[in-house]
PDB file of N, CA and C in Angstrom:
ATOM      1  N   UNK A   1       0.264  -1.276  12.929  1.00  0.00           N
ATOM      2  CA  UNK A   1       0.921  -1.541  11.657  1.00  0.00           C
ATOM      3  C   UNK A   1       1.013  -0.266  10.837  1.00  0.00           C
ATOM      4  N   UNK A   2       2.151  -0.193  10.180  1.00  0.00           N
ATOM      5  CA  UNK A   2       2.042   0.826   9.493  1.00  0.00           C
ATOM      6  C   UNK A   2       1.722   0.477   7.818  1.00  0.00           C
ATOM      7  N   UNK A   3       1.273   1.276   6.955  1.00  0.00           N
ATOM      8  CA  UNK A   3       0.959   0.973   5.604  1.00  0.00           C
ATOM      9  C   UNK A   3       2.095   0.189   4.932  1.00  0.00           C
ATOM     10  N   UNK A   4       2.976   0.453   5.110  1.00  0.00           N
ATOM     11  CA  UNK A   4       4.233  -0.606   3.971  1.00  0.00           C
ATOM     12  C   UNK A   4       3.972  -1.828   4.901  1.00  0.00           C
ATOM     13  N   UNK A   5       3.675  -2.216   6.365  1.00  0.00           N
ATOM     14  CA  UNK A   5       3.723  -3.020   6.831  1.00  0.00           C
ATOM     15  C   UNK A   5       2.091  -4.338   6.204  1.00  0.00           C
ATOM     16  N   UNK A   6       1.553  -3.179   5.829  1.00  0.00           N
ATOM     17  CA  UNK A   6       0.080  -3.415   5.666  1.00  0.00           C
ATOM     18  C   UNK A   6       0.284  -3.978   3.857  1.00  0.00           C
ATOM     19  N   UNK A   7       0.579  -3.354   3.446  1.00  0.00           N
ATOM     20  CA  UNK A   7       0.640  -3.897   1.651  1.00  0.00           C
ATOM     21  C   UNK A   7       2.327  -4.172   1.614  1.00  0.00           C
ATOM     22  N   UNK A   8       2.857  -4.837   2.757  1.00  0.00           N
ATOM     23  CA  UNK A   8       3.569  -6.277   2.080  1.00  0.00           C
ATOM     24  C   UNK A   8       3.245  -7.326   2.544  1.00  0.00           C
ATOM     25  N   UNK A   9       1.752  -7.955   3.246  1.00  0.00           N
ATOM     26  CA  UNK A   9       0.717  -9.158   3.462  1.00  0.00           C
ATOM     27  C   UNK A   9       0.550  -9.627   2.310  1.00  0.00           C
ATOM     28  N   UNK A  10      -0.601  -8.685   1.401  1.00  0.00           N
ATOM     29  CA  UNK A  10      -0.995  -9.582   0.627  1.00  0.00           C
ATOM     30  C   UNK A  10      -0.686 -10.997  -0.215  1.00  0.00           C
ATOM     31  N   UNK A  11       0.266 -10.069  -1.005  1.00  0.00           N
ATOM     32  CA  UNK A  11       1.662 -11.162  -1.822  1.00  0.00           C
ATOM     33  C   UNK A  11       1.684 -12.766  -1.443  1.00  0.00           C
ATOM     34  N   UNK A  12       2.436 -12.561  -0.513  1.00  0.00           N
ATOM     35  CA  UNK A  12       2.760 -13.810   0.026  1.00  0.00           C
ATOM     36  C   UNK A  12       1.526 -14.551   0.665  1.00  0.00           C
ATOM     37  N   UNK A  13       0.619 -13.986   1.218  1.00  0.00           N
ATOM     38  CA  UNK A  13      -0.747 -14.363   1.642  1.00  0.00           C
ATOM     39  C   UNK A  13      -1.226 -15.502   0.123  1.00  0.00           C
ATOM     40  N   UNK A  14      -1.741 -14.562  -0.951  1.00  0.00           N
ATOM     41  CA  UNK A  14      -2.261 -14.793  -1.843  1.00  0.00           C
ATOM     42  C   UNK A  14      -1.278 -16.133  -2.287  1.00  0.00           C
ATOM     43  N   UNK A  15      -0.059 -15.952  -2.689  1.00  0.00           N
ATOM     44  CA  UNK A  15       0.904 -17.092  -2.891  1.00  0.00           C
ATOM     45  C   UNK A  15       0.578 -18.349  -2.143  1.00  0.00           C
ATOM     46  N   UNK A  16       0.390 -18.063  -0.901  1.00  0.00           N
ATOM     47  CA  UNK A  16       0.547 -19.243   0.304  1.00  0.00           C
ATOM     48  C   UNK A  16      -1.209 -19.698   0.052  1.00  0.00           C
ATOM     49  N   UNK A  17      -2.389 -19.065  -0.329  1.00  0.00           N
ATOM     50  CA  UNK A  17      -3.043 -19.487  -0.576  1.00  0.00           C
ATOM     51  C   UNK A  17      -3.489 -20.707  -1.628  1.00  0.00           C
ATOM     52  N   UNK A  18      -2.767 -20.001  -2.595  1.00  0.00           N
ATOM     53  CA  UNK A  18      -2.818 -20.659  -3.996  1.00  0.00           C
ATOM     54  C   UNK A  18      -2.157 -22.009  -4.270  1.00  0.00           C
ATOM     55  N   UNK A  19      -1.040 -21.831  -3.231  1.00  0.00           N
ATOM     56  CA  UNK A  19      -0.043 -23.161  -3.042  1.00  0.00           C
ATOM     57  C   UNK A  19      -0.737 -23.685  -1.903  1.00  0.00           C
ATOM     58  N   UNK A  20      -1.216 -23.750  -1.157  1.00  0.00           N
ATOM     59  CA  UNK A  20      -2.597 -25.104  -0.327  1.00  0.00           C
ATOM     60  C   UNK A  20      -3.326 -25.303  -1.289  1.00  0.00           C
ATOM     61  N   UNK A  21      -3.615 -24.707  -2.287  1.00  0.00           N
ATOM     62  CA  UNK A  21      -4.917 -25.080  -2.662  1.00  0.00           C
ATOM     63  C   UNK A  21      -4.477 -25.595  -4.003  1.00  0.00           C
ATOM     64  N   UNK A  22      -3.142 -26.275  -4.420  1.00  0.00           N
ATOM     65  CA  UNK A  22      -2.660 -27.074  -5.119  1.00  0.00           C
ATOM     66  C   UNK A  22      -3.141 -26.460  -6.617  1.00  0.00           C
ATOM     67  N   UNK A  23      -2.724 -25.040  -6.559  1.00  0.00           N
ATOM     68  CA  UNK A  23      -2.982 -24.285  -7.789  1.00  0.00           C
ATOM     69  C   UNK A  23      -1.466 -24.623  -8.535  1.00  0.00           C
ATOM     70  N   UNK A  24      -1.265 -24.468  -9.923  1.00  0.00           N
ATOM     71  CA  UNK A  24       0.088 -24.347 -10.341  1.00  0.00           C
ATOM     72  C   UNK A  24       0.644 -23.402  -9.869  1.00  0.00           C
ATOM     73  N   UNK A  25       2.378 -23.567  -9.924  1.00  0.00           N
ATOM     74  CA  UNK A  25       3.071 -22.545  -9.352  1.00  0.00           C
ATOM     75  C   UNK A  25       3.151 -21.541  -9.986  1.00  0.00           C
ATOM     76  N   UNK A  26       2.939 -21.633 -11.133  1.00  0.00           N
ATOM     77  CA  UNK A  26       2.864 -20.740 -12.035  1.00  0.00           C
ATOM     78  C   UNK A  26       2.046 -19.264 -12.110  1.00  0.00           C
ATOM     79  N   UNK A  27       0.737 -19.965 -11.862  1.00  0.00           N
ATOM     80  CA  UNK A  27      -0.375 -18.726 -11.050  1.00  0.00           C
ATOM     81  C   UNK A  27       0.213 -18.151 -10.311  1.00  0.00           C
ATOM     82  N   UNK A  28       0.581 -18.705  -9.072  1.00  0.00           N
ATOM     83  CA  UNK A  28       1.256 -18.341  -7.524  1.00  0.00           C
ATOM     84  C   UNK A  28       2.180 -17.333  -7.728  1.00  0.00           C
ATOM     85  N   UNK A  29       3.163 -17.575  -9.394  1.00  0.00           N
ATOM     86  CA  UNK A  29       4.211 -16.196  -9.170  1.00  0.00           C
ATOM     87  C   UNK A  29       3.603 -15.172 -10.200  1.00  0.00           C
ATOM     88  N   UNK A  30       2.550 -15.444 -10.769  1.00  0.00           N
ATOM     89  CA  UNK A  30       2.187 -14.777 -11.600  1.00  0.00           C
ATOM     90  C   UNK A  30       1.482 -13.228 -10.741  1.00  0.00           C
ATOM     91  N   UNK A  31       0.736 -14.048  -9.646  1.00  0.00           N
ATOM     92  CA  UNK A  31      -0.149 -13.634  -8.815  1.00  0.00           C
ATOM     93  C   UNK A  31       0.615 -12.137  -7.829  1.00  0.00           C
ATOM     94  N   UNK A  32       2.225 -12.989  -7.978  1.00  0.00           N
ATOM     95  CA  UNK A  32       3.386 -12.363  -7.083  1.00  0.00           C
ATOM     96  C   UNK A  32       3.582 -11.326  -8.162  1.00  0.00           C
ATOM     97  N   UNK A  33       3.906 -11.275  -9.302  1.00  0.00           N
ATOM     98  CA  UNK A  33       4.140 -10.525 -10.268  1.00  0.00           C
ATOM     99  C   UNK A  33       3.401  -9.292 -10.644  1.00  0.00           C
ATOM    100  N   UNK A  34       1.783  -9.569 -10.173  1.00  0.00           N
ATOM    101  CA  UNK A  34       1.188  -8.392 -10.848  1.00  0.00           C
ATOM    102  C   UNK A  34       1.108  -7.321  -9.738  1.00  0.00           C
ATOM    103  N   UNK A  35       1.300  -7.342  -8.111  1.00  0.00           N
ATOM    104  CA  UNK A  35       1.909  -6.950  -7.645  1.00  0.00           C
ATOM    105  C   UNK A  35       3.096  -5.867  -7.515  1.00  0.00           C
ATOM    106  N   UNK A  36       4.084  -6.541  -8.311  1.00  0.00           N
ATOM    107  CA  UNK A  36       5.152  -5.683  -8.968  1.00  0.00           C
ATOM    108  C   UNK A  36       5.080  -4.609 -10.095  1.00  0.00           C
ATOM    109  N   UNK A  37       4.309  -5.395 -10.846  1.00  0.00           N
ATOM    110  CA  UNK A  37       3.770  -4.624 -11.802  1.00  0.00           C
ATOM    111  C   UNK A  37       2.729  -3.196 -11.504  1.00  0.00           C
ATOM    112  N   UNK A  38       2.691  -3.107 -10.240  1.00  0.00           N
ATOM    113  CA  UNK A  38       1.455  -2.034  -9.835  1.00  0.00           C
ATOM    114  C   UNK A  38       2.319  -0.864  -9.079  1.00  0.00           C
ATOM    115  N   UNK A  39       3.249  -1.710  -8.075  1.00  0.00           N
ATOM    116  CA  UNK A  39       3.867  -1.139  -7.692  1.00  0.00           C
ATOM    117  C   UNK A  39       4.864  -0.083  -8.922  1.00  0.00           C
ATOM    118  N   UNK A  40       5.695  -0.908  -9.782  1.00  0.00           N
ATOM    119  CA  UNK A  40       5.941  -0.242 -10.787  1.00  0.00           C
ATOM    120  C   UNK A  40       5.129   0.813 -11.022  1.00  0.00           C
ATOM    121  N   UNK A  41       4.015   0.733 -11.661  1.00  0.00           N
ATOM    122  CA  UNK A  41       3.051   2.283 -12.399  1.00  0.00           C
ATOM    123  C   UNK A  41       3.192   2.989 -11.378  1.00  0.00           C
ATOM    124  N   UNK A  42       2.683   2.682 -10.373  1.00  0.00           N
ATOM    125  CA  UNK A  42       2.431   3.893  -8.878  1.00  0.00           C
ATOM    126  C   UNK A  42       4.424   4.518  -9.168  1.00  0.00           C
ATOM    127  N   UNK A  43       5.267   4.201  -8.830  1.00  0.00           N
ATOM    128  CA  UNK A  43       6.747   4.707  -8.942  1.00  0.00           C
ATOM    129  C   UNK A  43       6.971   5.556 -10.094  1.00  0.00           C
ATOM    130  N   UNK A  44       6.556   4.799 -11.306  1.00  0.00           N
ATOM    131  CA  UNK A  44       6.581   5.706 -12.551  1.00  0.00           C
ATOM    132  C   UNK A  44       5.924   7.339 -12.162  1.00  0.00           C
ATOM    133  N   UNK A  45       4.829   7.448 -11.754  1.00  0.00           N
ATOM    134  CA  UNK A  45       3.805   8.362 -11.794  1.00  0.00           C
ATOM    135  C   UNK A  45       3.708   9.160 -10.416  1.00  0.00           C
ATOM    136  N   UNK A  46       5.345   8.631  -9.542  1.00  0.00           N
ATOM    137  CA  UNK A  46       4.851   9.511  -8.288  1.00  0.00           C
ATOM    138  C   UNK A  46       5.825  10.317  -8.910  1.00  0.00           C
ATOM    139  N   UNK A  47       6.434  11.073  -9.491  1.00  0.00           N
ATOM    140  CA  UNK A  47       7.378  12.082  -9.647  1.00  0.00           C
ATOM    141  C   UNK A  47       8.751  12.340  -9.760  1.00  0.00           C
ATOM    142  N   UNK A  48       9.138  13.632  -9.630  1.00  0.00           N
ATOM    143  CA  UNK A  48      10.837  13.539  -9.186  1.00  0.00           C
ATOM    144  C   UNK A  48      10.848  13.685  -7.390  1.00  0.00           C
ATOM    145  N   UNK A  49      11.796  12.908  -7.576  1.00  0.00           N
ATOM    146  CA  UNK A  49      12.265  12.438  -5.735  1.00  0.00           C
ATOM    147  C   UNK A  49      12.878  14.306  -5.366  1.00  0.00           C
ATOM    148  N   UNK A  50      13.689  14.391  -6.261  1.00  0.00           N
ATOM    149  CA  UNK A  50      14.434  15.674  -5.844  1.00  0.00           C
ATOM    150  C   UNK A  50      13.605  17.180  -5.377  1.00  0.00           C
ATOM    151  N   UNK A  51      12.130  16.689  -6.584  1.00  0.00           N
ATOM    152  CA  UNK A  51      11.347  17.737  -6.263  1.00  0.00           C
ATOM    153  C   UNK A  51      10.418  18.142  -4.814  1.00  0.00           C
ATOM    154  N   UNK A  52      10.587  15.844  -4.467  1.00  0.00           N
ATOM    155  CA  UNK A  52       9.707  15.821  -3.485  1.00  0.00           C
ATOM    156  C   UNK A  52      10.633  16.126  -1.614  1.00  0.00           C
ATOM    157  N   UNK A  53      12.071  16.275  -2.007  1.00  0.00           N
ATOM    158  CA  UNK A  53      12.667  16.308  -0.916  1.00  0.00           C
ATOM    159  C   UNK A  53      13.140  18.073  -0.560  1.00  0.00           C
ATOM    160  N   UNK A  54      12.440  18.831  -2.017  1.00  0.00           N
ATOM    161  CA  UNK A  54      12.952  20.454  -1.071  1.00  0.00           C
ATOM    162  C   UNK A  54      11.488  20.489  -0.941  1.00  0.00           C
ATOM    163  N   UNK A  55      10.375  20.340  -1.312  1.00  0.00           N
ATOM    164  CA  UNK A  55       8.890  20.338  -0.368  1.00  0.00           C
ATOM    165  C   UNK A  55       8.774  19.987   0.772  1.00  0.00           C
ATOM    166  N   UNK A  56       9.633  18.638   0.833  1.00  0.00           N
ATOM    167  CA  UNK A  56       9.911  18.056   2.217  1.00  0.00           C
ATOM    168  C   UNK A  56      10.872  18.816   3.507  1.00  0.00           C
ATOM    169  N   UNK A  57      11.935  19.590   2.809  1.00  0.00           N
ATOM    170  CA  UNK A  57      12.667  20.623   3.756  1.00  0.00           C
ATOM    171  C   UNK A  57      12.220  22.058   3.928  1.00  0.00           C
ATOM    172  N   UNK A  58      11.112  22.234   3.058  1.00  0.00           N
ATOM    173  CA  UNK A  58      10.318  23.388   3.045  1.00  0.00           C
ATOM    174  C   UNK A  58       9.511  23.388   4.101  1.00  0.00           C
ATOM    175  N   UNK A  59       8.783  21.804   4.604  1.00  0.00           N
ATOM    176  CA  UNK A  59       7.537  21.988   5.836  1.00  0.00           C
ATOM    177  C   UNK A  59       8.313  21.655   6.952  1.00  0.00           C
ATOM    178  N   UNK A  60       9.605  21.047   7.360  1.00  0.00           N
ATOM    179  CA  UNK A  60      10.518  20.656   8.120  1.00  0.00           C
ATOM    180  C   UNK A  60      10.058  21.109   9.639  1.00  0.00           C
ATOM    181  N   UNK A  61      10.115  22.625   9.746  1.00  0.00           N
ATOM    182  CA  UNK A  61      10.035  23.030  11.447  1.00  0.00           C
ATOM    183  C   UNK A  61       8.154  23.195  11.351  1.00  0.00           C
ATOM    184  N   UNK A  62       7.398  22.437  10.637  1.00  0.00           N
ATOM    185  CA  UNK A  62       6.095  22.253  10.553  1.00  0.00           C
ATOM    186  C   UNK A  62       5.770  21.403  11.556  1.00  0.00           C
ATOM    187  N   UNK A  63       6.046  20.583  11.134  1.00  0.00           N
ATOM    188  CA  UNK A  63       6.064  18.817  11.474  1.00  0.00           C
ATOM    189  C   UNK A  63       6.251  19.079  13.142  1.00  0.00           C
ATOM    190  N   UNK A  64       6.005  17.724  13.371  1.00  0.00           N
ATOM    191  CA  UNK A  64       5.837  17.751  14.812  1.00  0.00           C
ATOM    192  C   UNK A  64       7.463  16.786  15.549  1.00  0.00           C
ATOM    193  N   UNK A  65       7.433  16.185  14.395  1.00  0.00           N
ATOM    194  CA  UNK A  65       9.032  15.435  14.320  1.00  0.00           C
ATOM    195  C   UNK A  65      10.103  15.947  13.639  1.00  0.00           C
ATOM    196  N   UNK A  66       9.847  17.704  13.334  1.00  0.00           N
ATOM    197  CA  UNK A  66      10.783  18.158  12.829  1.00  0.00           C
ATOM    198  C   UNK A  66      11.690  18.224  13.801  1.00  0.00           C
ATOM    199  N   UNK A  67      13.203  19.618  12.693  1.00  0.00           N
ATOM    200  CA  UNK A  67      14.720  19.115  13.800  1.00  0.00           C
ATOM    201  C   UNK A  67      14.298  20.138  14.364  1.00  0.00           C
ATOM    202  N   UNK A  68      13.187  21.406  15.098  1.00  0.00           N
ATOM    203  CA  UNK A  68      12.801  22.059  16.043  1.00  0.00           C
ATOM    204  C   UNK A  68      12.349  21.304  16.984  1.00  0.00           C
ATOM    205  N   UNK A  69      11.551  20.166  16.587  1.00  0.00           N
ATOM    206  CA  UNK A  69      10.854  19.616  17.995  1.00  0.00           C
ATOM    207  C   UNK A  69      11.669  19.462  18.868  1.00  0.00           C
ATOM    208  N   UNK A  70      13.123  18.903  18.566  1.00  0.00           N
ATOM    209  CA  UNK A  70      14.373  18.361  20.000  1.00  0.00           C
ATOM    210  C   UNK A  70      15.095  19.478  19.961  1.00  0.00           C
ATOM    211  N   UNK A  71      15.160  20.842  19.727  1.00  0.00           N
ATOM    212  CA  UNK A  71      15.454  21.729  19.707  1.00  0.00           C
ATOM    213  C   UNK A  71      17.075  22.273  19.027  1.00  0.00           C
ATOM    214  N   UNK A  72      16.987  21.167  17.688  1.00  0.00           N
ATOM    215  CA  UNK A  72      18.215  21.224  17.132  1.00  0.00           C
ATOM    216  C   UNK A  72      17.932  22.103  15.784  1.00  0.00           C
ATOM    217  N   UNK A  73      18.639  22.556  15.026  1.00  0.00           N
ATOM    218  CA  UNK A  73      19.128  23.569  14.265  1.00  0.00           C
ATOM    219  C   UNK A  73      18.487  22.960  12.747  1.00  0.00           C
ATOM    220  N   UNK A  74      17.391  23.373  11.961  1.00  0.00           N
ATOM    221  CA  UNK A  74      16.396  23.274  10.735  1.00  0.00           C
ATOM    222  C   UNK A  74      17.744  22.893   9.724  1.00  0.00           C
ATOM    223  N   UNK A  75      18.834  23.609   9.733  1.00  0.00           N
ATOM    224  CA  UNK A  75      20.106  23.716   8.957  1.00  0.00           C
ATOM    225  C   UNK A  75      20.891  22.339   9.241  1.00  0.00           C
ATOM    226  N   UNK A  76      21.175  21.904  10.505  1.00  0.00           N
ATOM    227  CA  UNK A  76      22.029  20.328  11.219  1.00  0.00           C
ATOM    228  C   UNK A  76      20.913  18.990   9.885  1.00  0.00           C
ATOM    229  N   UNK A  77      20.084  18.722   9.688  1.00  0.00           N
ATOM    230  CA  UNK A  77      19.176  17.998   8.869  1.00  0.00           C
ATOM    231  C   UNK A  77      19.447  17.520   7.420  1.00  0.00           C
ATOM    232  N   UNK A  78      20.288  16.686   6.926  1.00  0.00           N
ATOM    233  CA  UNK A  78      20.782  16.468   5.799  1.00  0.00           C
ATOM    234  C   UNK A  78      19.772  15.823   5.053  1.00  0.00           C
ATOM    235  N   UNK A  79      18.969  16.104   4.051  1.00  0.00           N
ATOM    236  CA  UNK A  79      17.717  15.220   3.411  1.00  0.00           C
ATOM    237  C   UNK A  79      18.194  14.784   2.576  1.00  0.00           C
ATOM    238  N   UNK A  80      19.799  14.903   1.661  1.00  0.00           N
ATOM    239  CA  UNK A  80      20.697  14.384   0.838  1.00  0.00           C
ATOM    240  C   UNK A  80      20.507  12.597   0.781  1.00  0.00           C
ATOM    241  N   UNK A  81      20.750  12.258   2.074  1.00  0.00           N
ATOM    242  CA  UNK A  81      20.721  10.731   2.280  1.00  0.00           C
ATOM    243  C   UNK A  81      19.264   9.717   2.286  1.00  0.00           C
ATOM    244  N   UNK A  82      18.692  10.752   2.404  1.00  0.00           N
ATOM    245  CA  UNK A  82      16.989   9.949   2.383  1.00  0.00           C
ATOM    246  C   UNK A  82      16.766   9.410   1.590  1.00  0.00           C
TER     247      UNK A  82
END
């Protein structure tokens, strides 16, 4: 599993809990909500994207999945679309 695969369980876990256990629904989306709400702060506070994508073309032929590993051209790599 990978981590996004890993913290999008909980949510619906916790939901599906709360609804067997004949909690109001209300809790259940509330429960769904604060969730969002976390995710939110963490987004606020990770930065500028723009700043984080020439750091990201800066370590490029680093990486082990960079565009050197298949022996294509550091320059062919558009990070525009990411």
């Amino acid at each position: 599993f990978s981590a996004g695969q890993i913290l999008v369980c909980p949510p619906p876990a916790i939901f599906t809990l709360l609804n067997e256990a004949d909690v109001s629904m209300k809790w259940g989306l509330a429960s769904d909500a604060c969730f969002f709400f976390v995710a939110l702060a963490v987004t606020y506070v990770m930065g500028d994207f723009e700043i984080a994508q020439m750091k990201a073309k800066e370590t490029l032929g680093k990486r082990v999945m960079g565009a050197q590993a298949d022996g294509g051209d550091e320059e062919a790599v558009n990070l525009s679309n990411v």
